[in-house]
C-alpha atoms as a PDB file:
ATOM      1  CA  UNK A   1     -12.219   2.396 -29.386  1.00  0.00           C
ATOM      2  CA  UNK A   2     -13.192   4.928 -26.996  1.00  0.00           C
ATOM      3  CA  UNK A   3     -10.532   7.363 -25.583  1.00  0.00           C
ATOM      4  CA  UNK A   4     -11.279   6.382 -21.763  1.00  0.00           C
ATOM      5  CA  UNK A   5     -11.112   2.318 -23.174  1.00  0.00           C
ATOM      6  CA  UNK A   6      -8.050   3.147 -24.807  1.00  0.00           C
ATOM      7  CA  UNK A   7      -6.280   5.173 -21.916  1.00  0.00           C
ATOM      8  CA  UNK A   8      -7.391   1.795 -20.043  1.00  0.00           C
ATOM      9  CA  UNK A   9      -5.628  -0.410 -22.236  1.00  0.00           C
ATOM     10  CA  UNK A  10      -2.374   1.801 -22.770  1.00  0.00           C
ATOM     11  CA  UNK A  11      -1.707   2.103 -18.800  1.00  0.00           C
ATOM     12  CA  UNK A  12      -2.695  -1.604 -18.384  1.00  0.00           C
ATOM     13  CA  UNK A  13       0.382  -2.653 -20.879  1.00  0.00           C
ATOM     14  CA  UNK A  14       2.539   0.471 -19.599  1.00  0.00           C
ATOM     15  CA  UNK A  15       2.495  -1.755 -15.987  1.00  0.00           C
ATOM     16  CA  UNK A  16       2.956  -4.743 -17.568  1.00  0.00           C
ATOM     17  CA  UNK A  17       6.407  -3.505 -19.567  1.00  0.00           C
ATOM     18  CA  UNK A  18       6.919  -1.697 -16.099  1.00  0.00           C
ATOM     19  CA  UNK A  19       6.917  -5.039 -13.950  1.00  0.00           C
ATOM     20  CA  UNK A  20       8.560  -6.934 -16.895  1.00  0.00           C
ATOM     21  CA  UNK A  21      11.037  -4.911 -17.115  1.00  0.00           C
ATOM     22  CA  UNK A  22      11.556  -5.023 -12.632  1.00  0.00           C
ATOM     23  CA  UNK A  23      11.555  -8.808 -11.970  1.00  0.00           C
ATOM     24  CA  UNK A  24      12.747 -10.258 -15.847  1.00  0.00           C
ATOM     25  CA  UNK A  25      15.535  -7.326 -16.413  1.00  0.00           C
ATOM     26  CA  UNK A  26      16.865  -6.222 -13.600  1.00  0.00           C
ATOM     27  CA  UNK A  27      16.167  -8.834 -11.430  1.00  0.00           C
ATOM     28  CA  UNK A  28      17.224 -11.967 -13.399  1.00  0.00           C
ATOM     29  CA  UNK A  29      18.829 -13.964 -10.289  1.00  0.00           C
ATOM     30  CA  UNK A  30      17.503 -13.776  -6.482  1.00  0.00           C
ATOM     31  CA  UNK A  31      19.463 -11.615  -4.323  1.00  0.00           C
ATOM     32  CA  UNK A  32      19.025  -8.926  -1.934  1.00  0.00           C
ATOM     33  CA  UNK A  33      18.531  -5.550  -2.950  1.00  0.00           C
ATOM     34  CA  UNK A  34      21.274  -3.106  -1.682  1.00  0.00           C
ATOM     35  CA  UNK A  35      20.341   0.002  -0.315  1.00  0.00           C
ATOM     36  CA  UNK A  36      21.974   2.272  -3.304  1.00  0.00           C
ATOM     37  CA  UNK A  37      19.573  -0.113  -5.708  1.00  0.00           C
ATOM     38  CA  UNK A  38      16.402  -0.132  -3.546  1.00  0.00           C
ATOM     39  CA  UNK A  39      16.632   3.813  -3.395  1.00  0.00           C
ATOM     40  CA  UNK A  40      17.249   3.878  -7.111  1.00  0.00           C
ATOM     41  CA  UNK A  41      14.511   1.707  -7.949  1.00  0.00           C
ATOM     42  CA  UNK A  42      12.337   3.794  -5.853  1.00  0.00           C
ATOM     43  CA  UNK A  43      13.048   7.124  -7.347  1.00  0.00           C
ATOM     44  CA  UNK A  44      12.330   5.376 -10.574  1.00  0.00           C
ATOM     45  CA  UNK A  45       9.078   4.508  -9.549  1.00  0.00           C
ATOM     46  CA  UNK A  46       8.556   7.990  -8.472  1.00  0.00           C
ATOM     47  CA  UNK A  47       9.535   9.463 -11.892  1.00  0.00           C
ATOM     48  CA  UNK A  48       7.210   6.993 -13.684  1.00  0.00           C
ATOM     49  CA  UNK A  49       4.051   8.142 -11.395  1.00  0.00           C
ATOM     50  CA  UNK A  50       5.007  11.807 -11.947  1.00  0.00           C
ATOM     51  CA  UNK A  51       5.652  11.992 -15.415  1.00  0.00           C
ATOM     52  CA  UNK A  52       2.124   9.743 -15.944  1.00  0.00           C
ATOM     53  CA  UNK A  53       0.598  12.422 -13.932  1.00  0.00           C
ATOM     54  CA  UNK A  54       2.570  15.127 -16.314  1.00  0.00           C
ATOM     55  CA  UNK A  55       0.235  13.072 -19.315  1.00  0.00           C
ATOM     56  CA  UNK A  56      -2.865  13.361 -17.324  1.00  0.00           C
ATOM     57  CA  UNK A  57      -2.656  17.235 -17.332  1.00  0.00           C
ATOM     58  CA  UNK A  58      -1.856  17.594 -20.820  1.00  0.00           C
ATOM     59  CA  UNK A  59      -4.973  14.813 -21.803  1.00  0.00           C
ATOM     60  CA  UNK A  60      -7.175  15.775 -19.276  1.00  0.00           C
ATOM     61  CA  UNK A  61      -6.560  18.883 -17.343  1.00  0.00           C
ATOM     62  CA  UNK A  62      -5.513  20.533 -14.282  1.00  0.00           C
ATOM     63  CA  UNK A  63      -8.065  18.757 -12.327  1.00  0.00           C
ATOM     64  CA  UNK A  64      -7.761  15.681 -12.656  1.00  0.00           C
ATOM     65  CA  UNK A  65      -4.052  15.695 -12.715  1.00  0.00           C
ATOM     66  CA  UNK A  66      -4.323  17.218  -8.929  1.00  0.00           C
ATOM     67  CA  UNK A  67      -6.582  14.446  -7.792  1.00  0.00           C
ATOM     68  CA  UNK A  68      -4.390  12.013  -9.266  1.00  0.00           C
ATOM     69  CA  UNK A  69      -0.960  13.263  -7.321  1.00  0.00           C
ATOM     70  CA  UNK A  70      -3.368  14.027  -4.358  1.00  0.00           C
ATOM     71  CA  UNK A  71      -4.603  10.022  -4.273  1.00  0.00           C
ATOM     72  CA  UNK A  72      -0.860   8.682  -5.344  1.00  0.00           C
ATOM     73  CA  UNK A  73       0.542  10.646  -2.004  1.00  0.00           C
ATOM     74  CA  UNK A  74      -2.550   9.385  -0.035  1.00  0.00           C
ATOM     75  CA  UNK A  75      -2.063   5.876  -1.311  1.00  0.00           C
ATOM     76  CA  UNK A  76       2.111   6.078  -0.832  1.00  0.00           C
ATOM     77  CA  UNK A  77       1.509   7.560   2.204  1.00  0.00           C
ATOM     78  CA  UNK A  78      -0.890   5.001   4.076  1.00  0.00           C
ATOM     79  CA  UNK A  79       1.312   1.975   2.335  1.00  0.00           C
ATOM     80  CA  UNK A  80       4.016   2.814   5.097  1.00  0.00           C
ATOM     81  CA  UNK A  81       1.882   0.417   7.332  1.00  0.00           C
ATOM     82  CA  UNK A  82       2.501  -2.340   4.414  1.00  0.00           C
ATOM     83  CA  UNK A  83       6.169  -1.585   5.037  1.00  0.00           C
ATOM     84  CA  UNK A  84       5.660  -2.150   8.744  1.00  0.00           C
ATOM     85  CA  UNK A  85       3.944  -5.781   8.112  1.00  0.00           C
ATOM     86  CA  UNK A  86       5.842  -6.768   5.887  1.00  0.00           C
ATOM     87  CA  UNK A  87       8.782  -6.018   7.826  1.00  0.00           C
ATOM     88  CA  UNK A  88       7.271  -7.818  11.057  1.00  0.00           C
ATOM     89  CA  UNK A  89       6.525 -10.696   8.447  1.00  0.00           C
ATOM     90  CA  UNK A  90       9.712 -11.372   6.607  1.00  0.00           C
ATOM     91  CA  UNK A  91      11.103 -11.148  10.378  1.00  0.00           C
ATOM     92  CA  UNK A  92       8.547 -13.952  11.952  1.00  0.00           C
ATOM     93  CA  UNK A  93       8.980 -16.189   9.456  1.00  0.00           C
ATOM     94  CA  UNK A  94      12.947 -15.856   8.989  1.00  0.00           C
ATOM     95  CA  UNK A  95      12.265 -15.410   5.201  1.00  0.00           C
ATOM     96  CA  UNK A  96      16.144 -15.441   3.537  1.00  0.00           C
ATOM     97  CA  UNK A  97      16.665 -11.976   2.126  1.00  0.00           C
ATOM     98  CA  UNK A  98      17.706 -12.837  -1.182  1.00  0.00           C
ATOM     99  CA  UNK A  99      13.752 -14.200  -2.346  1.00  0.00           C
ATOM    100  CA  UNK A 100      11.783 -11.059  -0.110  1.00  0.00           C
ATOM    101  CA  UNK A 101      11.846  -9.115  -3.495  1.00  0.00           C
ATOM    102  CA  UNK A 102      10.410 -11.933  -5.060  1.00  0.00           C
ATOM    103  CA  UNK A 103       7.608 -12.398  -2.764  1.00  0.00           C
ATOM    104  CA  UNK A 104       6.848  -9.070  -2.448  1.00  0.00           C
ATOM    105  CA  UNK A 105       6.659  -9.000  -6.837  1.00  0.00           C
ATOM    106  CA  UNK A 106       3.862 -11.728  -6.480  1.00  0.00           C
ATOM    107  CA  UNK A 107       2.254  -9.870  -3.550  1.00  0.00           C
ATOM    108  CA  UNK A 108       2.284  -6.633  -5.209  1.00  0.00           C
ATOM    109  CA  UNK A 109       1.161  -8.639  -8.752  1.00  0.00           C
ATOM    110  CA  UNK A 110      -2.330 -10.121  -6.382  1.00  0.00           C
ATOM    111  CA  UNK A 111      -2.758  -6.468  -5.146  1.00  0.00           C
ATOM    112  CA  UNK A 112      -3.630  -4.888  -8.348  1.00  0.00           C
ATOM    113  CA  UNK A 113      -6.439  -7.575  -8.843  1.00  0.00           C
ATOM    114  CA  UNK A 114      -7.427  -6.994  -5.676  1.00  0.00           C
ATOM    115  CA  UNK A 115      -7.865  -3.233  -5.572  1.00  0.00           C
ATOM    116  CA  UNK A 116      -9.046  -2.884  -8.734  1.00  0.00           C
ATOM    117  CA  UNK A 117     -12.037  -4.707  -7.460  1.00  0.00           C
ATOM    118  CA  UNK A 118     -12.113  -2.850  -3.949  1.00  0.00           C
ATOM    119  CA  UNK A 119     -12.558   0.267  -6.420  1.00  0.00           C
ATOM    120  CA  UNK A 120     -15.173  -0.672  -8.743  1.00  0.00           C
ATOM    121  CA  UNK A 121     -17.314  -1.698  -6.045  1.00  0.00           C
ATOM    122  CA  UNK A 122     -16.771   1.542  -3.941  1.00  0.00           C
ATOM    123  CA  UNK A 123     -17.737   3.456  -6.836  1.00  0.00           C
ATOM    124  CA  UNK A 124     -20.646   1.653  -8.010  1.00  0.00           C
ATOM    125  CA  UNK A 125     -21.571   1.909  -4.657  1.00  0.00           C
ATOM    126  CA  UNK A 126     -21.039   5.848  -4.277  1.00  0.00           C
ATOM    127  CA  UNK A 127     -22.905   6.319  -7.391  1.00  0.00           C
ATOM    128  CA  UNK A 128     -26.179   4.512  -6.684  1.00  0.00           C
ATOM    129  CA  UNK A 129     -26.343   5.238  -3.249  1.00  0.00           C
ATOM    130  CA  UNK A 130     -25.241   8.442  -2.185  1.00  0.00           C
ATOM    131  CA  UNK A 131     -25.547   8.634   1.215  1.00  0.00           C
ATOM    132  CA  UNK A 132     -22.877   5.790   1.628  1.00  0.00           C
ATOM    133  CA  UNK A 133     -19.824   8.079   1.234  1.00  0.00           C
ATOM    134  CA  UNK A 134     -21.325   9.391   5.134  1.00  0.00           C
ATOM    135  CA  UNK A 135     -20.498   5.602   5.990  1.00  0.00           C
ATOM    136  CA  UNK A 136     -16.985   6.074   4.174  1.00  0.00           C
ATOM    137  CA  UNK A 137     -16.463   9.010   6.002  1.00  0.00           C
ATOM    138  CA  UNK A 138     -17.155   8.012   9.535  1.00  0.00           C
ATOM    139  CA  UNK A 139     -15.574   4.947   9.117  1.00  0.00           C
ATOM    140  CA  UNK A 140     -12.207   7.078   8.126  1.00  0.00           C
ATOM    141  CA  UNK A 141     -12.822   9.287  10.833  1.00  0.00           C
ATOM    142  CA  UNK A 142     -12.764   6.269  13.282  1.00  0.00           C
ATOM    143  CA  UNK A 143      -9.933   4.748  11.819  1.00  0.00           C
ATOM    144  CA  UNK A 144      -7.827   7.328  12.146  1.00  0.00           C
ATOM    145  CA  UNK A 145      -8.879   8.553  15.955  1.00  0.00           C
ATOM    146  CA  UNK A 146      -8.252   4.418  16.812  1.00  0.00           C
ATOM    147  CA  UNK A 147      -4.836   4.450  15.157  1.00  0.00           C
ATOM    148  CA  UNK A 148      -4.058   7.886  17.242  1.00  0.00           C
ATOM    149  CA  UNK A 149      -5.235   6.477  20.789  1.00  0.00           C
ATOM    150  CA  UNK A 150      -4.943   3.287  20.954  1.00  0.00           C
ATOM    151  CA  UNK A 151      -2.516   1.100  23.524  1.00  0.00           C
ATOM    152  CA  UNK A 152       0.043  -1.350  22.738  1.00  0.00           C
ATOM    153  CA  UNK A 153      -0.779  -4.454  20.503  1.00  0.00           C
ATOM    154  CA  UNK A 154       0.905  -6.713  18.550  1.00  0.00           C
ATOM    155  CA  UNK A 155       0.295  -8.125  15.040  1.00  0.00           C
ATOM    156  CA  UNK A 156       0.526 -11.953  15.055  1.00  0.00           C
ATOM    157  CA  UNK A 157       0.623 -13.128  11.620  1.00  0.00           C
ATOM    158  CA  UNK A 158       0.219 -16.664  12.865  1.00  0.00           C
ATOM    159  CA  UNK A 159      -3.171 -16.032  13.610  1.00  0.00           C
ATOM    160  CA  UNK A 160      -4.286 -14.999  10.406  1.00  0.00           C
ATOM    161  CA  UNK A 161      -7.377 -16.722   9.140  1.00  0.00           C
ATOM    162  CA  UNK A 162      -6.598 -17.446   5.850  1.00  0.00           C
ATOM    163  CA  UNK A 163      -3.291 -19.110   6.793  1.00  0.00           C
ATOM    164  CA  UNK A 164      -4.929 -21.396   9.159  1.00  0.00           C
ATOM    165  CA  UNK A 165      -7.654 -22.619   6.747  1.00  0.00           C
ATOM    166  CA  UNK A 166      -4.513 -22.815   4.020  1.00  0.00           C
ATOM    167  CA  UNK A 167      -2.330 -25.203   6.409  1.00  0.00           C
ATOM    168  CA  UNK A 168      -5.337 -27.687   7.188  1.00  0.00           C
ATOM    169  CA  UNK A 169      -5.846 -27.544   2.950  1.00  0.00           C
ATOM    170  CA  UNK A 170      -2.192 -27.948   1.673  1.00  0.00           C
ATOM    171  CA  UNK A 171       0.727 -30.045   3.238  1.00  0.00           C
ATOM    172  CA  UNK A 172       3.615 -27.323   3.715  1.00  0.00           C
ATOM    173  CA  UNK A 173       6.910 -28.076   3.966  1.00  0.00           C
ATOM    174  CA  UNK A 174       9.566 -27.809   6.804  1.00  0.00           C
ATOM    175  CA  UNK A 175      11.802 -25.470   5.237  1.00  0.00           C
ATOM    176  CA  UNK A 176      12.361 -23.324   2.259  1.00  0.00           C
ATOM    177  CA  UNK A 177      12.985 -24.504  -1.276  1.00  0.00           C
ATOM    178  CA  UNK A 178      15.038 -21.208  -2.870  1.00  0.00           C
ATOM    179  CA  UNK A 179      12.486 -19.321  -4.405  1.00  0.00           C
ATOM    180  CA  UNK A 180      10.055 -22.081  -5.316  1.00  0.00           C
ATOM    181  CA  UNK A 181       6.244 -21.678  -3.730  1.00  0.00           C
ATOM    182  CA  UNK A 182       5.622 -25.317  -4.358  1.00  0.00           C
ATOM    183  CA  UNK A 183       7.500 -28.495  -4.823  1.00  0.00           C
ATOM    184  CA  UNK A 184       6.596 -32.071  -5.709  1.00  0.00           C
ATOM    185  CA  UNK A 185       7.139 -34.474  -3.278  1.00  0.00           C
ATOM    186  CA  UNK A 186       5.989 -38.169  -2.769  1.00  0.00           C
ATOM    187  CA  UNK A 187       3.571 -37.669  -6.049  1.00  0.00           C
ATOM    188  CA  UNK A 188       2.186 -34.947  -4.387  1.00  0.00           C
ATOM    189  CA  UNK A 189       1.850 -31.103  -4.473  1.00  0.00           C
ATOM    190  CA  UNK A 190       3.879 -29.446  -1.447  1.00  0.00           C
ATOM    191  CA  UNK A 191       4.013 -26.080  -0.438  1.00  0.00           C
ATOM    192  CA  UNK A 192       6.939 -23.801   0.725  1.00  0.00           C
ATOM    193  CA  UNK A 193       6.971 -21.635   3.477  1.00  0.00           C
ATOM    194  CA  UNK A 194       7.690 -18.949   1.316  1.00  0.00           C
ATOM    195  CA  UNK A 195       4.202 -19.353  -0.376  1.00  0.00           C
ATOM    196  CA  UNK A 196       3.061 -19.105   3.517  1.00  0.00           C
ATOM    197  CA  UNK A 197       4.552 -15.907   3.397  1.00  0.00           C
ATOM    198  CA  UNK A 198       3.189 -14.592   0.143  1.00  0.00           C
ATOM    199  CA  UNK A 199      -0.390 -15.793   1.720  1.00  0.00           C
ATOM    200  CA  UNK A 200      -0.249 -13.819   4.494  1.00  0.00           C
ATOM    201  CA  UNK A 201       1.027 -10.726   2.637  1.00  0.00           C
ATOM    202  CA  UNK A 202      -1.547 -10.914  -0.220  1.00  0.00           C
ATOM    203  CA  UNK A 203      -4.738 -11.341   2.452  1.00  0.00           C
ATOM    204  CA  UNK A 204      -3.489  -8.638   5.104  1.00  0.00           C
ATOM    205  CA  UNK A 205      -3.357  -6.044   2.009  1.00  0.00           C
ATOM    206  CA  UNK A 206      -7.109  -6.754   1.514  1.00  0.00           C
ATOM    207  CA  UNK A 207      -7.114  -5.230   5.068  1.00  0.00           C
ATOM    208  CA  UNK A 208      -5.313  -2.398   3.811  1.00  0.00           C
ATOM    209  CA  UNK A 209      -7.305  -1.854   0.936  1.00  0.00           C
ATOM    210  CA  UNK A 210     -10.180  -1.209   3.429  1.00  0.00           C
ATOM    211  CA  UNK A 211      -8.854   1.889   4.332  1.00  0.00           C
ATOM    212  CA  UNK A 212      -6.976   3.445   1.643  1.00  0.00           C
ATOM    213  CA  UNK A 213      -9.421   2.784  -0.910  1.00  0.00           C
ATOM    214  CA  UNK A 214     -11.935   4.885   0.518  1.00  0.00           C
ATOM    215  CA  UNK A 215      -9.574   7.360   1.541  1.00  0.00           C
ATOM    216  CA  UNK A 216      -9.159   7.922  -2.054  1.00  0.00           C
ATOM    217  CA  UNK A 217     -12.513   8.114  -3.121  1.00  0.00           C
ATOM    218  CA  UNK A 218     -12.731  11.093  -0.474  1.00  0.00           C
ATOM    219  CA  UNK A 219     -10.723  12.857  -3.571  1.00  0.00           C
ATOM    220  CA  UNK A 220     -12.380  11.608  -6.710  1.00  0.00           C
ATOM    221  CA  UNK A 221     -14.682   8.995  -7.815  1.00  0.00           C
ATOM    222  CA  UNK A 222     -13.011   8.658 -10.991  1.00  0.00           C
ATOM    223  CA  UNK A 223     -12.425   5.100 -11.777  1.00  0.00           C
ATOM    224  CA  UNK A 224      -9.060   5.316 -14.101  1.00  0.00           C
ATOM    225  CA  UNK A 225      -7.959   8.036 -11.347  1.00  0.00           C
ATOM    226  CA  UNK A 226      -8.658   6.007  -8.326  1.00  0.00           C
ATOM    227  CA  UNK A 227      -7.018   2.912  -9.754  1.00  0.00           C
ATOM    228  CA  UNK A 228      -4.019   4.254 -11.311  1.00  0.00           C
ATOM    229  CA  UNK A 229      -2.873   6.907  -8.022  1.00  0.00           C
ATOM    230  CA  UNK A 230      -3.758   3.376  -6.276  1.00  0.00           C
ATOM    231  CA  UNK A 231      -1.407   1.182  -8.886  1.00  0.00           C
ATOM    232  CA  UNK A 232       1.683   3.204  -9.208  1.00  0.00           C
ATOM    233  CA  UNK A 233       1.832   3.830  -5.430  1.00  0.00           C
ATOM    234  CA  UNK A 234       1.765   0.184  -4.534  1.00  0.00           C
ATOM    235  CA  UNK A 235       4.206  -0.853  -7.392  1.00  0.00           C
ATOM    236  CA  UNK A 236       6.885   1.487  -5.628  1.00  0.00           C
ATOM    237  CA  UNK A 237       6.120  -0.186  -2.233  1.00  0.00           C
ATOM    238  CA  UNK A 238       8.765  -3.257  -2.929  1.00  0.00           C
ATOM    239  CA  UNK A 239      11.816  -0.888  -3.723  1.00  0.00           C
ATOM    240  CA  UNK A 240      10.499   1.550  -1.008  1.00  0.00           C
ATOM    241  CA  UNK A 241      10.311  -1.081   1.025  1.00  0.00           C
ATOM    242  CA  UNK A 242      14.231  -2.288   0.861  1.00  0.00           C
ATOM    243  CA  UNK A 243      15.210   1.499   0.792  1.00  0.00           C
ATOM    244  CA  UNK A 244      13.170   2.120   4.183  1.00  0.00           C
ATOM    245  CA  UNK A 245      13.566  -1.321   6.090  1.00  0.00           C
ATOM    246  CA  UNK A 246      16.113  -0.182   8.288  1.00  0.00           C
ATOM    247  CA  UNK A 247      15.076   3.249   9.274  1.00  0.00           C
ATOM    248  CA  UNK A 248      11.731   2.834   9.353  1.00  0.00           C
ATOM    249  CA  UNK A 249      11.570   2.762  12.998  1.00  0.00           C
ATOM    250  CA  UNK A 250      13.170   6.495  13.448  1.00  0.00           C
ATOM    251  CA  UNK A 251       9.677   7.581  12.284  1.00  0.00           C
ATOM    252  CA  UNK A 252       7.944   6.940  15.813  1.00  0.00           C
ATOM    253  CA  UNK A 253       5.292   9.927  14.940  1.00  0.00           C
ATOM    254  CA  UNK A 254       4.273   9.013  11.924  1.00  0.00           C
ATOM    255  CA  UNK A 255       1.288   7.410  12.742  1.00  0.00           C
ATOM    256  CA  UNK A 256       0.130   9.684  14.449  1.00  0.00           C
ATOM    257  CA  UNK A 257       0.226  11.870  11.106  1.00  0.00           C
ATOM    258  CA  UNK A 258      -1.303   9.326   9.115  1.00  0.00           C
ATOM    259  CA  UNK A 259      -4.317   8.591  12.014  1.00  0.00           C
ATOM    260  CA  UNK A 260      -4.399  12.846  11.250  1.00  0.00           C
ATOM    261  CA  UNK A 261      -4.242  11.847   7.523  1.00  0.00           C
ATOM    262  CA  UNK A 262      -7.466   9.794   7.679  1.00  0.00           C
ATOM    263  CA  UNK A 263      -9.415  11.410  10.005  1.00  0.00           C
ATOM    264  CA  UNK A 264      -8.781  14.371   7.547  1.00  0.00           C
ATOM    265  CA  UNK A 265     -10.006  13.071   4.430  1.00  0.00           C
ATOM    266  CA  UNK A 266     -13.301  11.521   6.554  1.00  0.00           C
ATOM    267  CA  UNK A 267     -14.348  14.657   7.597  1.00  0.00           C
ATOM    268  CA  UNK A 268     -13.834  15.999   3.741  1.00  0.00           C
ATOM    269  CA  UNK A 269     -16.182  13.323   3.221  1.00  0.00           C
ATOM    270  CA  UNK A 270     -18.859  13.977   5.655  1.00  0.00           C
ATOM    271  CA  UNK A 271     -19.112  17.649   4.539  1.00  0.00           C
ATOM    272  CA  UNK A 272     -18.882  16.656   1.043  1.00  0.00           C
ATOM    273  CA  UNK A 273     -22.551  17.867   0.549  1.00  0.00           C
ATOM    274  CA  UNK A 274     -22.234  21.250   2.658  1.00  0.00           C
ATOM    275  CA  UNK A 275     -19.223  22.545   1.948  1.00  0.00           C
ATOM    276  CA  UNK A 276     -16.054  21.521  -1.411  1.00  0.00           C
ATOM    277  CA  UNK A 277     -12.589  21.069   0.186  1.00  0.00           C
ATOM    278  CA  UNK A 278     -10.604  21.882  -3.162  1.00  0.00           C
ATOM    279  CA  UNK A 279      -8.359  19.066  -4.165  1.00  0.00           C
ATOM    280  CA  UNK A 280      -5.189  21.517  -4.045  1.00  0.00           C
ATOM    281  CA  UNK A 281      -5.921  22.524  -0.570  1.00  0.00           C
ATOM    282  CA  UNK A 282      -6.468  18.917   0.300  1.00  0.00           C
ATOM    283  CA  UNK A 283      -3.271  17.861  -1.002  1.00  0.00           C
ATOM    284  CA  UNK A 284      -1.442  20.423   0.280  1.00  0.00           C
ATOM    285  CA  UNK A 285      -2.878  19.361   4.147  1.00  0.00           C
ATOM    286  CA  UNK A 286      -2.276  16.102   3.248  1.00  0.00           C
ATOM    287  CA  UNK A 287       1.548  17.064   2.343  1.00  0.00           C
ATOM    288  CA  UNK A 288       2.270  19.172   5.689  1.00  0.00           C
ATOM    289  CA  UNK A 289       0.969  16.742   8.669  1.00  0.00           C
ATOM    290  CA  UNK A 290       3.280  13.507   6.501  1.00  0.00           C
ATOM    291  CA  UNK A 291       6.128  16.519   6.354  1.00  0.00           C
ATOM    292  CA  UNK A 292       5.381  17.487  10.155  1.00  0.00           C
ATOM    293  CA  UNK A 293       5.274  13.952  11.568  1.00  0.00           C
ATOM    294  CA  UNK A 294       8.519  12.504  10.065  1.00  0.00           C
ATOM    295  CA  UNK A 295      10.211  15.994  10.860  1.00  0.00           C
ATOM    296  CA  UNK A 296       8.948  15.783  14.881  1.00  0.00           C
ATOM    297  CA  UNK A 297      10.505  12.001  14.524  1.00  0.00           C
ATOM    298  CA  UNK A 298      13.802  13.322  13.624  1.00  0.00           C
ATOM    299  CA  UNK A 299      13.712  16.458  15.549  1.00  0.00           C
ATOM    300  CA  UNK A 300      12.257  14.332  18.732  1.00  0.00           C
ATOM    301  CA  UNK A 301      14.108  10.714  18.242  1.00  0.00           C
ATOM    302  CA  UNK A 302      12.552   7.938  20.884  1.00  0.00           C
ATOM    303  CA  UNK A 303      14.961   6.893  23.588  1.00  0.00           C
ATOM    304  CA  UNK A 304      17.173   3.967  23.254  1.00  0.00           C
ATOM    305  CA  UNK A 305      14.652   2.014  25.804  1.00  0.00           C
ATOM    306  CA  UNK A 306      11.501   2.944  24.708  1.00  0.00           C
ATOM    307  CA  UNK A 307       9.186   0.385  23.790  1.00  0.00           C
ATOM    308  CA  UNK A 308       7.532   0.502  20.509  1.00  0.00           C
ATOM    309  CA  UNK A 309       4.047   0.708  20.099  1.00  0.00           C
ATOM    310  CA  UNK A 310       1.856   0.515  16.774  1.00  0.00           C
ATOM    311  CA  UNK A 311       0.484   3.663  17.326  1.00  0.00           C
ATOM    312  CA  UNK A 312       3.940   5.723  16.921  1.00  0.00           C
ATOM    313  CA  UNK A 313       5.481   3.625  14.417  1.00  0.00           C
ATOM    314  CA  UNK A 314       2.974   3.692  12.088  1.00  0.00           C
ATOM    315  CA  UNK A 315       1.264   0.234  12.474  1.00  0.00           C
ATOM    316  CA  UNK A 316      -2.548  -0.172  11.540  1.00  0.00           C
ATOM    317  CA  UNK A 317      -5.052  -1.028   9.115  1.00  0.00           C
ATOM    318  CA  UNK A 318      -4.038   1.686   6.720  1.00  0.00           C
END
């Protein structure tokens, strides 16, 4: 076996002892996470994604270990909308707190399918035709300028497409059934709301993906660098996500650093053939306008009756 096969296979069982260990060991009976836990979990999964990037310096280099930290903060960065959704979600639908970890496990689980296959296209794409990373780039730079300027608007997760076609499919039940996504009923199939849920998570991150993916290629087109940056930021998005919940609306200018973010790494894009940004450089501007946003937020708190809009609390299609 190949080293690059190998290095394939060892991370690909590393996650799976990694999630085994989350939901089967330390999660062996639904409850909410506390806020003590949910930061320790997420310092964990911090550790893990540094100390893999430690063993991609000493196997490959100094390279390749920037691009990977570069795409993880990129990836962790733009996930804060995920945090917003999901928030707006669990809220909408009433979800009980004790099964949100759960659903976000199986959410999480459908996203690494997912992106993995959002990032073998993109770079099969990239490498036979070229002159689609201009497309990439644009479309980042867009992206970002939209998520900077535009008005108030709300996210309606009733509306999603997916979850209509679903209902008209499936019979779904009233209310929820612990932390069962289907029950049998009357010789049928049933499902819970809570599958609902998991529905609407799983097909807005394809939205996500959209955006982040490419954001990422803007730093390397390295498949196993791509993919893991991509993996071990999105596996710390559940604990992050119980660690953040309450306080993530304090950070009223952070979207306007992360519409900064990807108008950044668009323009790297588009002058990918003129002009190198190095990777260190990149990460480093990358760093300062996530460090300079949250600081304004605390430094600059929104009054009491200020409305919130998507564009200052970091909503979008990141």
């Amino acid at each position: 076996m190949s080293g690059q096969a190998l290095a394939w296979v060892l991370f690909g069982l590393l996650i799976l002892v990694l999630m085994v260990l989350d939901l089967g060991v330390l999660e062996r009976r639904s409850r909410a996470l506390s806020l003590r836990q949910a930061a320790v979990r997420t310092a964990l999964w911090m550790a893990a994604a540094l100390a893999f990037n430690a063993a991609i310096y000493l196997w490959r280099g100094r390279q390749p270990a920037l691009e990977f930290l570069t795409g993880y903060l990129l990836e962790q960065s733009l996930s804060v909308d995920n945090l917003f959704v999901f928030l707006l979600v669990f809220s909408y639908f009433k979800v009980p707190a004790a099964v949100q970890h759960k659903t976000l496990f199986w959410g999480i689980l459908g996203a690494l399918l997912f992106r993995g296959l959002f990032i073998i296209s993109g770079v099969a794409l990239l490498h036979y035709f070229h002159w689609i990373i201009y497309l990439f780039g644009a479309f980042l730079v867009l992206t970002g300028l939209r998520m900077a300027f535009r008005g108030e608007e709300e996210v309606h997760p009733e509306h999603n497409p997916v979850l209509k076609l679903f209902r008209k499919l499936v019979p779904v039940t009233g209310d929820y059934e612990g932390s069962r996504f289907f029950v049998r009923r009357e010789g049928r199939s049933w499902a819970t709301p809570l599958f609902v849920v998991l529905l609407v998570i799983e097909s807005t991150d394809v939205v996500f993906a959209v955006d982040s993916i490419p954001a990422v290629l803007a730093v390397t087109t390295d498949p196993f660098i791509v993919y893991t940056s991509n993996i071990f930021a999105i596996l710390g998005l559940r604990s992050l996500y119980f660690a953040l919940a309450g306080i993530m609306p304090l950070f009223h200018y952070l979207g306007y650093g992360l519409a900064f973010v990807l108008a950044f790494v668009g323009v790297k894009m588009l002058l990918s053939d003129i002009c190198t940004i190095p990777t260190g450089a990149a990460l480093g501007v990358v760093a300062a306008a996530l460090a300079l946003s949250v600081a304004a937020s605390l430094l600059w708190p929104r009054p009491a009756s200020a409305e919130s809009s998507p564009a200052d609390d970091g909503g979008g299609d990141g």
